[in-house]
PDB file of N, CA and C in Angstrom:
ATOM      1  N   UNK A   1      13.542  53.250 -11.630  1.00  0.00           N
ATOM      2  CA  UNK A   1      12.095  53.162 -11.552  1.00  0.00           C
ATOM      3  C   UNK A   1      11.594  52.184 -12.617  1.00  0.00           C
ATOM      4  N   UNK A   2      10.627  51.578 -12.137  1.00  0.00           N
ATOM      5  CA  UNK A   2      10.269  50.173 -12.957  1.00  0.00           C
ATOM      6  C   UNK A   2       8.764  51.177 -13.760  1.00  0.00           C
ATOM      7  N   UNK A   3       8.220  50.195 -14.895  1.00  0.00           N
ATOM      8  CA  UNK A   3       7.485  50.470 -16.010  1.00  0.00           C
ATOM      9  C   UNK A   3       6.242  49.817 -16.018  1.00  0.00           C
ATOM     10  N   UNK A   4       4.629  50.381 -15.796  1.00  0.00           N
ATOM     11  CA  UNK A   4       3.683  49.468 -16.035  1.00  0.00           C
ATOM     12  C   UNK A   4       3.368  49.499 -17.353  1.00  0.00           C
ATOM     13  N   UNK A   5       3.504  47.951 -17.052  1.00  0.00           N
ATOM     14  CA  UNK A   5       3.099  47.177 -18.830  1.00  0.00           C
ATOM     15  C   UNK A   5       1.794  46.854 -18.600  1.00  0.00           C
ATOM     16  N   UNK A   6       1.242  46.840 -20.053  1.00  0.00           N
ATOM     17  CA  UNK A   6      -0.606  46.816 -20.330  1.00  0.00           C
ATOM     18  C   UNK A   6      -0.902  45.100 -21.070  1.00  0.00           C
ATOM     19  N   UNK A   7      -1.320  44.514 -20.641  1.00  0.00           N
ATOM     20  CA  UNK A   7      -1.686  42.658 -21.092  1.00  0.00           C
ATOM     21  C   UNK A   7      -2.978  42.963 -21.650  1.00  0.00           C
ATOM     22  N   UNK A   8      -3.451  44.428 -22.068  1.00  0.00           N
ATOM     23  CA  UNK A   8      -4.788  44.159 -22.574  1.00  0.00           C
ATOM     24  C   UNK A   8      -5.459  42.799 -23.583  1.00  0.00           C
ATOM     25  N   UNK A   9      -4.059  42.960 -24.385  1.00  0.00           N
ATOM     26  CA  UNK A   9      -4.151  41.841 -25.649  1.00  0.00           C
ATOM     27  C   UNK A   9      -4.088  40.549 -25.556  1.00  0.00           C
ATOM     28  N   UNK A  10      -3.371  40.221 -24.295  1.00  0.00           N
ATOM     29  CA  UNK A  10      -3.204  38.853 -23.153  1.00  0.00           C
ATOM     30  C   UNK A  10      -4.642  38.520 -23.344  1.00  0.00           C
ATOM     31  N   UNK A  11      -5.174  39.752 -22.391  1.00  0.00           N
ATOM     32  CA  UNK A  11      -6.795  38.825 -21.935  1.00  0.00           C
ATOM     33  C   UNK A  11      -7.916  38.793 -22.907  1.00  0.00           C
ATOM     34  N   UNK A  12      -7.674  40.031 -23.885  1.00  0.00           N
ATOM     35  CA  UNK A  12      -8.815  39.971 -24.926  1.00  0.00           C
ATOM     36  C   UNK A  12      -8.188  38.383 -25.257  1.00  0.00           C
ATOM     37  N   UNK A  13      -7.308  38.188 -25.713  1.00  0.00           N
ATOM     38  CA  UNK A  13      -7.434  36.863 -26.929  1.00  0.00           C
ATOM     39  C   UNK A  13      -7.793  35.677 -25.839  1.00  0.00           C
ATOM     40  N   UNK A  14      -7.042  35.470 -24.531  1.00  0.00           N
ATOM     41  CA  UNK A  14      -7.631  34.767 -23.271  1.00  0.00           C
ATOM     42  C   UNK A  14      -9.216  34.661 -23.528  1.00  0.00           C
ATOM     43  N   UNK A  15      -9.631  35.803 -23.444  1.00  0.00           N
ATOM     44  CA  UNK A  15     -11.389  35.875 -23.960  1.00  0.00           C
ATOM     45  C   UNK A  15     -11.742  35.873 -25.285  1.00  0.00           C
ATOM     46  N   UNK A  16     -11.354  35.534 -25.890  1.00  0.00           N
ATOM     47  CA  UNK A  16     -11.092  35.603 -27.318  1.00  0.00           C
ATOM     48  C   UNK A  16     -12.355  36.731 -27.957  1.00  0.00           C
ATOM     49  N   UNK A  17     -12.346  38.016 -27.389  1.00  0.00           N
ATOM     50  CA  UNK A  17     -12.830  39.263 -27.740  1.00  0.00           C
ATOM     51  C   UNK A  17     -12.030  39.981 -28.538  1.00  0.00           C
ATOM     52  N   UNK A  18     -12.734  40.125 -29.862  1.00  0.00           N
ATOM     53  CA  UNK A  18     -12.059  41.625 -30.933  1.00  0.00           C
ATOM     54  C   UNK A  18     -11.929  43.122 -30.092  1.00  0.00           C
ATOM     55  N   UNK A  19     -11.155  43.765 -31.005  1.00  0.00           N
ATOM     56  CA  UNK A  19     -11.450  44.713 -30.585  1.00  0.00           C
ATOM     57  C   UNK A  19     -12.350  45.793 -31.003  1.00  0.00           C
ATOM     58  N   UNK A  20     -13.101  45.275 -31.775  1.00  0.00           N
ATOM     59  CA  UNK A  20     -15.062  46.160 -32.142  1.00  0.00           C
ATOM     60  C   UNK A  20     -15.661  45.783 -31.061  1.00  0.00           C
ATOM     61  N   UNK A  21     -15.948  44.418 -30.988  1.00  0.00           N
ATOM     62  CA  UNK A  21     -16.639  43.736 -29.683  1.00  0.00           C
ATOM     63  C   UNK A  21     -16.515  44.513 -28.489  1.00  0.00           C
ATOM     64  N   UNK A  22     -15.427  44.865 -27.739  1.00  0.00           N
ATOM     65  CA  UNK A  22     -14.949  45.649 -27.014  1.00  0.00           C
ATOM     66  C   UNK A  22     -15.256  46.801 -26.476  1.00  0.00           C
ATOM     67  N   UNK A  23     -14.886  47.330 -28.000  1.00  0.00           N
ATOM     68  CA  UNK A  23     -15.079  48.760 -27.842  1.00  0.00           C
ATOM     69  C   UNK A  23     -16.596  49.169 -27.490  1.00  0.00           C
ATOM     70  N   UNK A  24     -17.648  47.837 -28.930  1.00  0.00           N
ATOM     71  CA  UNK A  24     -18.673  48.230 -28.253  1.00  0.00           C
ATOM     72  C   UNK A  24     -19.054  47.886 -26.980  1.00  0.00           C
ATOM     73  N   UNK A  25     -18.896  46.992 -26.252  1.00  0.00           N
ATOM     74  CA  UNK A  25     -19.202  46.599 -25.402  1.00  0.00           C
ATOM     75  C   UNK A  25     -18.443  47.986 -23.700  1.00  0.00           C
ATOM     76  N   UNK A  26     -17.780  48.456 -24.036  1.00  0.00           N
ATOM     77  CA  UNK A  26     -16.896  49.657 -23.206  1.00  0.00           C
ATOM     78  C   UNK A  26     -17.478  50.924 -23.994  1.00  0.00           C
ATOM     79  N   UNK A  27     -17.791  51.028 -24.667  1.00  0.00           N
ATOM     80  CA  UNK A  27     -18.027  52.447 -25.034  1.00  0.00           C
ATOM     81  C   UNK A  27     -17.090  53.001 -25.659  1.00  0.00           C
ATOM     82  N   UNK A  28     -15.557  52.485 -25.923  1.00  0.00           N
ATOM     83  CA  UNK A  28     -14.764  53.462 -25.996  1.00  0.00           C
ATOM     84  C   UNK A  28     -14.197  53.105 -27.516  1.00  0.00           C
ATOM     85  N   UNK A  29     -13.757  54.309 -28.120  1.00  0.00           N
ATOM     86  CA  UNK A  29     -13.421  53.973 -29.686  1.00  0.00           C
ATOM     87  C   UNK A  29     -12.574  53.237 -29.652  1.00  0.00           C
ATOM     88  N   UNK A  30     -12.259  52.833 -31.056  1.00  0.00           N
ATOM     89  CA  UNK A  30     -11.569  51.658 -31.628  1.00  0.00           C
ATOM     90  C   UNK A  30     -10.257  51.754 -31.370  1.00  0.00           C
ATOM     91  N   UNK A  31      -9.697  53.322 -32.239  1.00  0.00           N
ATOM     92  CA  UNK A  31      -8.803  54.047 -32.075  1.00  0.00           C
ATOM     93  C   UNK A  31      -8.008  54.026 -30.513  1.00  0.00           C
ATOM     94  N   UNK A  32      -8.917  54.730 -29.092  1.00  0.00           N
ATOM     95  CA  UNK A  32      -8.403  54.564 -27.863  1.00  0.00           C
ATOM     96  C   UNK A  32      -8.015  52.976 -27.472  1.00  0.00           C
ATOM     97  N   UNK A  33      -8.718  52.337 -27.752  1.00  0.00           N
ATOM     98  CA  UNK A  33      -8.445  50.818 -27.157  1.00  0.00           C
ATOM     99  C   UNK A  33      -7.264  50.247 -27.570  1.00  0.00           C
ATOM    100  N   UNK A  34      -7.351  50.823 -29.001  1.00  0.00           N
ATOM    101  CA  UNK A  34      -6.088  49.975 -29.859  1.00  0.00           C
ATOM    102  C   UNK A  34      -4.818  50.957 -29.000  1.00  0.00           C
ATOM    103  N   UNK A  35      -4.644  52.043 -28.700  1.00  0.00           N
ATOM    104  CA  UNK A  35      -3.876  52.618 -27.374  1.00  0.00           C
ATOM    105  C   UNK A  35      -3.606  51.861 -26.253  1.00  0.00           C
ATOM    106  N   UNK A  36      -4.629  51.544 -25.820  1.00  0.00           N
ATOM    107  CA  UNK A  36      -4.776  51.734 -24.738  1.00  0.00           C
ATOM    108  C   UNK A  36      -3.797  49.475 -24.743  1.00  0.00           C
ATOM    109  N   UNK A  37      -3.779  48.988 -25.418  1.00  0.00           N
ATOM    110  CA  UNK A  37      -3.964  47.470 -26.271  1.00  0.00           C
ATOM    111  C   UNK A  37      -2.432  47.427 -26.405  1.00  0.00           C
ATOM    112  N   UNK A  38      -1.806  48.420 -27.223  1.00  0.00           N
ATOM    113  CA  UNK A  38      -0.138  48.686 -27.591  1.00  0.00           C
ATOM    114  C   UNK A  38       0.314  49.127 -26.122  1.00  0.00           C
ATOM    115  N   UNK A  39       0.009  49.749 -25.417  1.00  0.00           N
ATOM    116  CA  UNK A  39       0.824  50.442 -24.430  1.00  0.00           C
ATOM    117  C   UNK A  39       1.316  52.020 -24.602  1.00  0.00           C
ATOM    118  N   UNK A  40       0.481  52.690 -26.097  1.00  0.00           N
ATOM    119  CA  UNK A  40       0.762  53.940 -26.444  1.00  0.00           C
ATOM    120  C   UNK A  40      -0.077  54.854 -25.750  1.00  0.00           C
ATOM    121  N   UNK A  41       0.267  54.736 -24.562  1.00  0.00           N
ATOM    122  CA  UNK A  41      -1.233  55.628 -23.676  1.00  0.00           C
ATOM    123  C   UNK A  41       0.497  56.171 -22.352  1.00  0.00           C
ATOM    124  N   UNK A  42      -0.550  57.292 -21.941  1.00  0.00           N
ATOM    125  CA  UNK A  42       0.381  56.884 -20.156  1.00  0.00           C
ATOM    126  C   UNK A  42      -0.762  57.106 -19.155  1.00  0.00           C
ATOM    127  N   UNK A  43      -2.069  57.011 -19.184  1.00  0.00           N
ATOM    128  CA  UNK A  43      -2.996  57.200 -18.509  1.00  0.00           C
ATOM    129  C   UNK A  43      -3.884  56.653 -18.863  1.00  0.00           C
ATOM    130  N   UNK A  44      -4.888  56.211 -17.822  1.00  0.00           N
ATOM    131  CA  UNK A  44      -6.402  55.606 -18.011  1.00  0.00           C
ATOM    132  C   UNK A  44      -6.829  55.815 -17.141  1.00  0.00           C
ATOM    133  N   UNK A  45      -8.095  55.922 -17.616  1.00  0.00           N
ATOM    134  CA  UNK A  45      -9.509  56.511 -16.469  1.00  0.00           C
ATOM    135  C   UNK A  45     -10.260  55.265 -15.526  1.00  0.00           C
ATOM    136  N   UNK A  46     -10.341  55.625 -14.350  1.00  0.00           N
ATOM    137  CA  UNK A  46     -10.521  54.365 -13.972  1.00  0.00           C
ATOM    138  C   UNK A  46     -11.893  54.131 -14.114  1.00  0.00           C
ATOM    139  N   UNK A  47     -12.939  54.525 -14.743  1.00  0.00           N
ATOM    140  CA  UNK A  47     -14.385  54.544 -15.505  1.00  0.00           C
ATOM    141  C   UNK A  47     -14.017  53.704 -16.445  1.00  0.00           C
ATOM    142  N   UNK A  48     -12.927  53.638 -17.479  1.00  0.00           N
ATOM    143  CA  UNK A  48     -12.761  52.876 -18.117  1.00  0.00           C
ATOM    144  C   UNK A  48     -12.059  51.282 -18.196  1.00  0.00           C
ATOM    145  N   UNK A  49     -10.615  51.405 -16.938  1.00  0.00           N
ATOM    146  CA  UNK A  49     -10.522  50.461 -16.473  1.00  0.00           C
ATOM    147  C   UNK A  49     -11.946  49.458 -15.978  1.00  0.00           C
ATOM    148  N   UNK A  50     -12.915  49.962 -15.404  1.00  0.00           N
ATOM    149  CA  UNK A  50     -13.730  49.393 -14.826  1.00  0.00           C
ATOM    150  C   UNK A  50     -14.515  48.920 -15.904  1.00  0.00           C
ATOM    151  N   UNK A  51     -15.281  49.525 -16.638  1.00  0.00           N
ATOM    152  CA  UNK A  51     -16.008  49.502 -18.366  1.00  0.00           C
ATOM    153  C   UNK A  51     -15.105  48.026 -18.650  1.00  0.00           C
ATOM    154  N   UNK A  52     -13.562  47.940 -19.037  1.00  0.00           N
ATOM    155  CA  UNK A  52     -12.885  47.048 -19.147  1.00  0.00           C
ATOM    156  C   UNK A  52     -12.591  45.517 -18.350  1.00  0.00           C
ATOM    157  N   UNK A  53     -12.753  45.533 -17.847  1.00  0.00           N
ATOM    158  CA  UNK A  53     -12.635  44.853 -16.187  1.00  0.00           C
ATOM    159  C   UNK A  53     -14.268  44.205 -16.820  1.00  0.00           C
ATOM    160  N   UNK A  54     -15.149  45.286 -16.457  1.00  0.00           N
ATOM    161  CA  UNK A  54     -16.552  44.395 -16.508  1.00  0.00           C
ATOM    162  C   UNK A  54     -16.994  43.819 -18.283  1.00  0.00           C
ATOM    163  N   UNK A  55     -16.562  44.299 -19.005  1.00  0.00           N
ATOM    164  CA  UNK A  55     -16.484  43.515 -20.094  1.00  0.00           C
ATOM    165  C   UNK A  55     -15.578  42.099 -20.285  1.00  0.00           C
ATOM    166  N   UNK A  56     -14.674  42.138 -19.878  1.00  0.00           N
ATOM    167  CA  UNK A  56     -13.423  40.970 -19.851  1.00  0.00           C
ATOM    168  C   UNK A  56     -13.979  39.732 -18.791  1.00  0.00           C
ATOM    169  N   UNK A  57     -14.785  40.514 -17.816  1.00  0.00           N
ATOM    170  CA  UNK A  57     -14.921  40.123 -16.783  1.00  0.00           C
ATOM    171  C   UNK A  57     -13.530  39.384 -16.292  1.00  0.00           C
ATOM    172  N   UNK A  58     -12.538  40.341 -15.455  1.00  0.00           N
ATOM    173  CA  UNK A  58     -11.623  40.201 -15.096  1.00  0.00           C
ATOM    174  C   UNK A  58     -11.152  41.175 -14.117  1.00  0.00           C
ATOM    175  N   UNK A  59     -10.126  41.593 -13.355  1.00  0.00           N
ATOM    176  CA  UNK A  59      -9.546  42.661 -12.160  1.00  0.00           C
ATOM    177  C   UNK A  59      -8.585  43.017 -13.182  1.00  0.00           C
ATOM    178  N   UNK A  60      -8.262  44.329 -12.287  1.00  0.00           N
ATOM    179  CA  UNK A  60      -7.111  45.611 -12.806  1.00  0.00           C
ATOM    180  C   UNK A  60      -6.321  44.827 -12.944  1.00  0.00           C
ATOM    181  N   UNK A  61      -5.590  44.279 -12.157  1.00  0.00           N
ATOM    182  CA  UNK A  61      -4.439  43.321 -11.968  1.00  0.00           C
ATOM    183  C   UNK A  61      -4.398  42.536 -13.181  1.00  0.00           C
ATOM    184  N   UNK A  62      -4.941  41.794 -13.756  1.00  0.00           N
ATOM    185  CA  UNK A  62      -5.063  41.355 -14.773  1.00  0.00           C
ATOM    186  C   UNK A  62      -4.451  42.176 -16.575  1.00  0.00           C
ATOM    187  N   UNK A  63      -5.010  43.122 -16.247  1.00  0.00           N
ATOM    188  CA  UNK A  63      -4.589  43.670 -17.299  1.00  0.00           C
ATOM    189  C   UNK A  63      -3.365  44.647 -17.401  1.00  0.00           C
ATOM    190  N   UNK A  64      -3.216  45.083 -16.210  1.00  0.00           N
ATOM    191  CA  UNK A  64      -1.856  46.068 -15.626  1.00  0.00           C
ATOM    192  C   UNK A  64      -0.742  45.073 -14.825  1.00  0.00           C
ATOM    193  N   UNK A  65       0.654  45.325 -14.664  1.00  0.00           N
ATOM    194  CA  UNK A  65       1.403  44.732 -14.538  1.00  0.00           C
ATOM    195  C   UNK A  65       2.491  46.162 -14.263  1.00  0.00           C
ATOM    196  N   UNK A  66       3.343  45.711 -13.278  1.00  0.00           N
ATOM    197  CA  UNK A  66       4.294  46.618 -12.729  1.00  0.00           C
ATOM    198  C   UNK A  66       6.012  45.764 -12.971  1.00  0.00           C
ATOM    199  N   UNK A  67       6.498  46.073 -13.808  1.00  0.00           N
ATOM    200  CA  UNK A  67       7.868  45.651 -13.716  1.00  0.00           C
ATOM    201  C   UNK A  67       8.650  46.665 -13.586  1.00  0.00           C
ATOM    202  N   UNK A  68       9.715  46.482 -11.949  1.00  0.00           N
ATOM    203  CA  UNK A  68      10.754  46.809 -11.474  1.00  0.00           C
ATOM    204  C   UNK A  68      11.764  46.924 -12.383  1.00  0.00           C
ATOM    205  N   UNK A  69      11.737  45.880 -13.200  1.00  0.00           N
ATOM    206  CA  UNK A  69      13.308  45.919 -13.925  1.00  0.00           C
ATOM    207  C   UNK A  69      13.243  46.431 -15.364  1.00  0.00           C
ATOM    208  N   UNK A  70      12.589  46.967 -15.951  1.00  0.00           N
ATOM    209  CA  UNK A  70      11.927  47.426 -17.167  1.00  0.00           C
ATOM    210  C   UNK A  70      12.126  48.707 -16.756  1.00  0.00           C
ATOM    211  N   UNK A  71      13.294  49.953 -17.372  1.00  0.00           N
ATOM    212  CA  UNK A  71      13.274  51.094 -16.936  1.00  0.00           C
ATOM    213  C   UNK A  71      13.596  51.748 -18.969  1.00  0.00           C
ATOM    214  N   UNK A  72      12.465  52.526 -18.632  1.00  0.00           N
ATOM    215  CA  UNK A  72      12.636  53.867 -19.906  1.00  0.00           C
ATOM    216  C   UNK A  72      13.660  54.674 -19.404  1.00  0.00           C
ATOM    217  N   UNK A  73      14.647  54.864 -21.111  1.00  0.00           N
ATOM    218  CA  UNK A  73      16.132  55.919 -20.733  1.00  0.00           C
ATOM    219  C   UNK A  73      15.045  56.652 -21.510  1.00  0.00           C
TER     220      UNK A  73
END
């Protein structure tokens, strides 16, 4: 089973958005983003994907990524 990886940090710097900017701009603390930014999460709300998405102004796809060959032992 393959692993979704998170490019949050891809597109913030792509947009060259902090992550205060962000957060304020999403609502969501500093703390969650910087989660959500590393890949130390295993869930997201899709209220927030979207919050994200419309701040970046960008699609899910963009920030989520599915690799097949990337498997957690």
């Amino acid at each position: 089973m393959g692993k979704i990886i998170l490019r949050l940090d891809r597109v913030m710097a792509d947009r060259k958005m902090s992550l205060n900017e962000l957060s304020e701009k999403v609502g969501v603390s500093n703390v969650n983003l910087s989660k959500i930014k590393t890949g130390k999460i295993s869930a997201v709300r899709f209220s927030t994907l979207e919050a994200i998405c419309e701040a970046l102004d960008c699609q899910p796809g963009d920030i989520l990524e599915y690799d097949k060959n990337n498997q957690e032992k």
